[in-house]
N, C-alpha and C. Protein backbone atom coordinates (compact mmCIF):
# COMPACT_ATOMS: atom_id res chain seq x y z
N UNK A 1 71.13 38.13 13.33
CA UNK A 1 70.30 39.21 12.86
C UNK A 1 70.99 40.54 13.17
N UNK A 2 70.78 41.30 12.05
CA UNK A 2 71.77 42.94 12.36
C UNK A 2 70.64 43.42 13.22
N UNK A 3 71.17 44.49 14.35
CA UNK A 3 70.15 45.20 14.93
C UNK A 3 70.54 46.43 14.41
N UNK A 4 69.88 47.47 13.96
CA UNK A 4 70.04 49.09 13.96
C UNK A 4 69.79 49.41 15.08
N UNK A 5 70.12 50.49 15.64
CA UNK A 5 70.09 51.68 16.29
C UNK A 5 70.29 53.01 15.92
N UNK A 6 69.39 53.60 15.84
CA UNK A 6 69.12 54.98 15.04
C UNK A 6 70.03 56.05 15.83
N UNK A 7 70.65 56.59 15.45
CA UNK A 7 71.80 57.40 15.90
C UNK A 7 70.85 58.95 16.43
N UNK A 8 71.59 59.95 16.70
CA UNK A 8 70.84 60.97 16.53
C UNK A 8 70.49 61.78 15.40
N UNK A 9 71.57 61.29 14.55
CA UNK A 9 71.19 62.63 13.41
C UNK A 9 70.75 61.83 12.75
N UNK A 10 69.83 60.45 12.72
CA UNK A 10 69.07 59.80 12.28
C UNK A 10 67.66 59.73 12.73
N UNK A 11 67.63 60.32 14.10
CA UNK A 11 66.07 60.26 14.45
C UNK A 11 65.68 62.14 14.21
N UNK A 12 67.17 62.70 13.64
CA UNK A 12 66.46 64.32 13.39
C UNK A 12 65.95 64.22 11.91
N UNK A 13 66.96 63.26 11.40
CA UNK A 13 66.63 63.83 9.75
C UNK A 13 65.02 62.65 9.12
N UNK A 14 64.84 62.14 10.64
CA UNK A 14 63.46 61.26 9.85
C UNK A 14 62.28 62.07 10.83
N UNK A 15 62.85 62.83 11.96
CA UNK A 15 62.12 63.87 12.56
C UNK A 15 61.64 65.23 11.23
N UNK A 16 62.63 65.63 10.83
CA UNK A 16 62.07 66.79 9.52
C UNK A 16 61.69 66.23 8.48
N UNK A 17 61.72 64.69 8.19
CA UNK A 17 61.44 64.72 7.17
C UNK A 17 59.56 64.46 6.60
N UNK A 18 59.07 65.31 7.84
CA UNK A 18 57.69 64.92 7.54
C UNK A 18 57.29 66.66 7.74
N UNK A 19 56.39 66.98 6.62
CA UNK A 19 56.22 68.76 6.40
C UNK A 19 55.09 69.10 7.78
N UNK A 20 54.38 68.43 8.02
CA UNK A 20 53.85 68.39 9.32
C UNK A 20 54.49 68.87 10.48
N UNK A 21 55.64 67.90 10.55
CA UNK A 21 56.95 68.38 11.69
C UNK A 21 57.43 69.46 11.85
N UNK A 22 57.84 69.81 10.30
CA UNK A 22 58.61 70.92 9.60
C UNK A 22 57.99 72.06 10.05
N UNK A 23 56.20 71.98 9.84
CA UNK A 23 55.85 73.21 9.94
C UNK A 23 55.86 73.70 11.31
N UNK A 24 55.59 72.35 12.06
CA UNK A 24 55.26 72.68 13.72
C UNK A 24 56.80 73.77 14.12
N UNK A 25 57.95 72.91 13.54
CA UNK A 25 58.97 73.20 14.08
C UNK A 25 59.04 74.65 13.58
N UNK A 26 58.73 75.82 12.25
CA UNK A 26 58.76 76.73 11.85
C UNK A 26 58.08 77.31 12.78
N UNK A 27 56.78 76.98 13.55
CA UNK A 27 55.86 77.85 14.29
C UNK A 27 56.43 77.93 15.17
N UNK A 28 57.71 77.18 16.08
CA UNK A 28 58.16 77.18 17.06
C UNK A 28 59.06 77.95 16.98
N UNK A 29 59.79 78.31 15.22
CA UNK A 29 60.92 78.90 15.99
C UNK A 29 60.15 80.72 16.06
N UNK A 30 59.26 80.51 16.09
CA UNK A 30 59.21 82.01 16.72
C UNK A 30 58.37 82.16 17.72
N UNK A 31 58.86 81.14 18.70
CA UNK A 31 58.67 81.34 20.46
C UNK A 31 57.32 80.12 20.71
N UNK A 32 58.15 79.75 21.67
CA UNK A 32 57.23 78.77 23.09
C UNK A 32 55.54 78.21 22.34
N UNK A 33 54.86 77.79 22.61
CA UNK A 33 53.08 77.80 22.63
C UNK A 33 52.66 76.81 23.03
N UNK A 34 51.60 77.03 23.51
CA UNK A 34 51.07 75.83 24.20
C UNK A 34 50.51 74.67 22.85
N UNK A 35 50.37 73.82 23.36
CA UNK A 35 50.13 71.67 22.18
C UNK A 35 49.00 72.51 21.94
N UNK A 36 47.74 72.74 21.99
CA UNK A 36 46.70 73.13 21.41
C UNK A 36 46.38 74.15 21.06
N UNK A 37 47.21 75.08 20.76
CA UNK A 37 47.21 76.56 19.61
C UNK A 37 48.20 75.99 18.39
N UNK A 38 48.94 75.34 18.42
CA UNK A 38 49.94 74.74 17.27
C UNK A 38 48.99 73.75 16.92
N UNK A 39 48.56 73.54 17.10
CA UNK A 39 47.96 71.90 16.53
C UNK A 39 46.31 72.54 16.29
N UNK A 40 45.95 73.58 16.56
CA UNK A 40 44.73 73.96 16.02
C UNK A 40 44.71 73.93 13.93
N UNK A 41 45.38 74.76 13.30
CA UNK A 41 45.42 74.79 12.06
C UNK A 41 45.36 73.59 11.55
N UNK A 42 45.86 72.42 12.04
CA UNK A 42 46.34 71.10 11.33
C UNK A 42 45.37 70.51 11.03
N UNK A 43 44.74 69.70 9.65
CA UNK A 43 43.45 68.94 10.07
C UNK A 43 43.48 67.85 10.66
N UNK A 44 44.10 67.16 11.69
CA UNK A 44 43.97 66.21 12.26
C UNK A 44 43.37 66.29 13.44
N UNK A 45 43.60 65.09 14.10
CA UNK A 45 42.70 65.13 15.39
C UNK A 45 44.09 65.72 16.69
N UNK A 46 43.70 66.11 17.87
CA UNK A 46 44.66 66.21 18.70
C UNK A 46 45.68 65.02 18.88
N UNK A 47 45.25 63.98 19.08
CA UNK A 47 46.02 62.34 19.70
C UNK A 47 46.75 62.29 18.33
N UNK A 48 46.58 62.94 16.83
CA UNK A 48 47.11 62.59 15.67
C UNK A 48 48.34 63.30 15.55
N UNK A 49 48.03 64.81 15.75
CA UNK A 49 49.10 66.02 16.27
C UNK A 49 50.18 65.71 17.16
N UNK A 50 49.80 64.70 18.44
CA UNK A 50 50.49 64.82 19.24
C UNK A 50 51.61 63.88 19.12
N UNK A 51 51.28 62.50 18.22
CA UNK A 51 52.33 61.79 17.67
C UNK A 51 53.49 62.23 17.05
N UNK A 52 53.15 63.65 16.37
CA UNK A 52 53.91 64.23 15.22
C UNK A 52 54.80 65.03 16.63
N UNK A 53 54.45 65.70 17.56
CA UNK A 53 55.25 65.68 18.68
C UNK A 53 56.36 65.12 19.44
N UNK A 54 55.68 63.70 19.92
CA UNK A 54 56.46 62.89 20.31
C UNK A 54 57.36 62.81 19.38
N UNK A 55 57.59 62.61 18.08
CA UNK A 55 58.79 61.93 17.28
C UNK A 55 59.36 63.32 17.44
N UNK A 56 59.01 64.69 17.45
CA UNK A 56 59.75 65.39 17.77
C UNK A 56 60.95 65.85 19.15
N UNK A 57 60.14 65.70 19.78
CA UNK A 57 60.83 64.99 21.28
C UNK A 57 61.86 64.09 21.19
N UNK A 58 61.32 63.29 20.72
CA UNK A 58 62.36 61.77 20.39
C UNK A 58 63.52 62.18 20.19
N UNK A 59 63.33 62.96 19.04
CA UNK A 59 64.62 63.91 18.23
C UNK A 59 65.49 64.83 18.81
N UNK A 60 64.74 65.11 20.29
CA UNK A 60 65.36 66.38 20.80
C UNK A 60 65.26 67.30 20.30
N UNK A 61 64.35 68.07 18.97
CA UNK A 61 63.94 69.15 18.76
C UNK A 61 62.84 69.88 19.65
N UNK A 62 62.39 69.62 20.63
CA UNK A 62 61.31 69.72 20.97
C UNK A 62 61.55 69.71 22.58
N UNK A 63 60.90 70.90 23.22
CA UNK A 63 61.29 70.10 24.78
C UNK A 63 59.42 71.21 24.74
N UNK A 64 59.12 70.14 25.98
CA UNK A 64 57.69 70.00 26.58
C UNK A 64 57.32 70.59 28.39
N UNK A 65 57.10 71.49 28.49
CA UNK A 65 56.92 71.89 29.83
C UNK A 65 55.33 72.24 30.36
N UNK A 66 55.19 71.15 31.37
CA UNK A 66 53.89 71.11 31.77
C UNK A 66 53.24 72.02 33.17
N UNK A 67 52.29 72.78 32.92
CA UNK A 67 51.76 73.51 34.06
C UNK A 67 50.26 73.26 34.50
N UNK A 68 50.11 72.82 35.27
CA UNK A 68 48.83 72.32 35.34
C UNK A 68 48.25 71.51 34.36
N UNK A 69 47.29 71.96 33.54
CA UNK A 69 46.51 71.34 32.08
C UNK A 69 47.14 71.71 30.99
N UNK A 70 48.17 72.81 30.88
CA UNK A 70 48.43 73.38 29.56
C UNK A 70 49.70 72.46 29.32
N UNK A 71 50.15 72.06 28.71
CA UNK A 71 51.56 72.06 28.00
C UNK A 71 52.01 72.36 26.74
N UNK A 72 53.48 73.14 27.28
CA UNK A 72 53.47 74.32 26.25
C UNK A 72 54.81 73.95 25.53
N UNK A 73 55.05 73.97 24.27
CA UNK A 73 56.16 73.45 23.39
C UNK A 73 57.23 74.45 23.07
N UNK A 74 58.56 73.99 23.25
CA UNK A 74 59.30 75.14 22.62
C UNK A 74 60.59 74.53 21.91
N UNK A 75 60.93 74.90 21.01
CA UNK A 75 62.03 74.65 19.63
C UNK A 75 63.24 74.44 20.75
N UNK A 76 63.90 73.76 20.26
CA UNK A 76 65.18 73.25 20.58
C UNK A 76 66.62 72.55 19.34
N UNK A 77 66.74 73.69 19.14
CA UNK A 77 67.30 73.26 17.45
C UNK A 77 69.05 72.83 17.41
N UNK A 78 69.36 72.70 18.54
CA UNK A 78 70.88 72.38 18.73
C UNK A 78 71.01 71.08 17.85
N UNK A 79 69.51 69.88 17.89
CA UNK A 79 70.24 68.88 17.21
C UNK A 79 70.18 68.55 16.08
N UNK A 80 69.81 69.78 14.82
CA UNK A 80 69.70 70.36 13.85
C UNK A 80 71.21 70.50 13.32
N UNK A 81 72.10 70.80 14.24
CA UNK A 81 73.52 71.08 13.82
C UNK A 81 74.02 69.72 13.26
N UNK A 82 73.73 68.80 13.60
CA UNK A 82 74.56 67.65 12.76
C UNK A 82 74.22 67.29 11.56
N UNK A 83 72.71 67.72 11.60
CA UNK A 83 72.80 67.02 10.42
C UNK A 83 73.38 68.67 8.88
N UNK A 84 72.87 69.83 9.83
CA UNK A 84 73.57 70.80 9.08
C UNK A 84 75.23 70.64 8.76
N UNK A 85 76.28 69.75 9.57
CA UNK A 85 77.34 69.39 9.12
C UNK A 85 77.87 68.59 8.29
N UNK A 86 76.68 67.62 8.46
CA UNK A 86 76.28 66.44 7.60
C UNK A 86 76.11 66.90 5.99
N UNK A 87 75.53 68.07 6.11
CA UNK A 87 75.34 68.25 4.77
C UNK A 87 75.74 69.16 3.98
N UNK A 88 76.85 69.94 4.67
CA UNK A 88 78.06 70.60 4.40
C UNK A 88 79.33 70.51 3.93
N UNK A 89 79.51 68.89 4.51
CA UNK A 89 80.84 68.16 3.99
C UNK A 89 80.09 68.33 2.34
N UNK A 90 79.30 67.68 2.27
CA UNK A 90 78.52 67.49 0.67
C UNK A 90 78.48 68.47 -0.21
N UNK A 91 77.92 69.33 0.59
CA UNK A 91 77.84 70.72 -0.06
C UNK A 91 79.34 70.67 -0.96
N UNK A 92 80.57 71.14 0.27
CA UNK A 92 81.92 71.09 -0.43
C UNK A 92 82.22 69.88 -1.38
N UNK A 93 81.52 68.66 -1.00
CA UNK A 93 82.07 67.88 -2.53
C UNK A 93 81.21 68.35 -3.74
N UNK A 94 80.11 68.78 -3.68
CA UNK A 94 79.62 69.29 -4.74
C UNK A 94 80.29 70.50 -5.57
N UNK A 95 80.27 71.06 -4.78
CA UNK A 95 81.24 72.25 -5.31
C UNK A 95 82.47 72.27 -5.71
N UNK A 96 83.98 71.67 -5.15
CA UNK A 96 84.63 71.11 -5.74
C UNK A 96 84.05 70.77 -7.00
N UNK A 97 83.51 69.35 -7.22
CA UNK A 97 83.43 68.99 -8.72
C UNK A 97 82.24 69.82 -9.54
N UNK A 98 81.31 70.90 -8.80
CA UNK A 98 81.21 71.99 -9.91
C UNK A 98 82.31 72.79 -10.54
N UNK A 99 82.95 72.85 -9.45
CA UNK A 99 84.31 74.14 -9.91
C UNK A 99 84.90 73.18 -10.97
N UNK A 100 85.27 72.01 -11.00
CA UNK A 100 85.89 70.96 -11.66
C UNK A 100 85.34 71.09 -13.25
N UNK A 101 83.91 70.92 -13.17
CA UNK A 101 83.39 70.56 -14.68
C UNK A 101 83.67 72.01 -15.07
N UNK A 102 83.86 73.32 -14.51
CA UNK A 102 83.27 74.79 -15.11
C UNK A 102 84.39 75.01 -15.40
N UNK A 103 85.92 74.58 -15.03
CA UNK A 103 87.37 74.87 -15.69
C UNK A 103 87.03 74.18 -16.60
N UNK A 104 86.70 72.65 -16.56
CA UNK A 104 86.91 71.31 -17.95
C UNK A 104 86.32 72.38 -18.87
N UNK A 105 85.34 73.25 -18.90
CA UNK A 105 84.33 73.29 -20.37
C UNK A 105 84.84 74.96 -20.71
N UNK A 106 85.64 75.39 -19.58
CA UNK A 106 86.11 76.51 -20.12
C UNK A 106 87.66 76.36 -20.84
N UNK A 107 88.19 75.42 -20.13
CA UNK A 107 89.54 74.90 -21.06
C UNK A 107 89.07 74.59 -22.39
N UNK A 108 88.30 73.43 -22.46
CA UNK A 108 87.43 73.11 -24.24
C UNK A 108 86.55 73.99 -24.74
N UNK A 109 86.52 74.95 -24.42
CA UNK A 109 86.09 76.24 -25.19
C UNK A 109 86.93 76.79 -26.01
N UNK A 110 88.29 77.19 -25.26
CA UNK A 110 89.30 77.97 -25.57
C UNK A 110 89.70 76.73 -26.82
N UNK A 111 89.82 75.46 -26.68
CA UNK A 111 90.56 75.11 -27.36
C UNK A 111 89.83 74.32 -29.20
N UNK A 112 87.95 74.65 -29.29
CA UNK A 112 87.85 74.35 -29.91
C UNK A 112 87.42 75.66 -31.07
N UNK A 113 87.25 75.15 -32.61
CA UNK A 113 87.88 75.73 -33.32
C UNK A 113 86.96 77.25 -33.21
């Protein structure tokens, strides 16, 4: 039997890929807050919110610091960079073969009648 093991820039890019996450992670990047002012807007329940957490954690987007009763969340986006490299190589193959087709159709321009 194959086993997987989810790499890191596999538990980030299934970490963003839920708009829930996404948004938490937008509210974060503009500073710290405590689990129950972020998770107020959401319609879910708290224990529902806090799942969407944990997988953030998981990911290492997320680090959690507890003070007494409060715990308060803050962005951690370093492991955001891989998959931003990840999708940069791409970027450049895309582009390459844009630049590619936009000579092809400007050469067969010039050359039809």
């Amino acid at each position: 039997m194959v086993q997987y093991r989810p790499t890191k820039i596999d538990r980030v890019a299934a970490a963003i890929s839920d708009p829930t996450r996404r948004a938490i992670i937008e509210r974060l990047a503009r500073g710290p807050a405590r689990v129950s002012d972020i998770a107020e807007p959401f319609p879910m329940s708290l224990t529902g919110f806090c799942k969407h957490v944990k997988v953030l954690e998981g990911a290492g987007l997320v680090r959690r610091t507890r003070r007494g009763r409060d715990n308060t969340l803050e962005l951690s986006p370093e492991p955001m960079r891989a998959v931003t490299q990840w999708i940069r190589k791409y970027e450049q193959f895309w582009n390459e073969r844009l630049d590619r087709l936009e000579k092809f159709f400007a050469t067969n321009k010039e050359k039809s009648p």
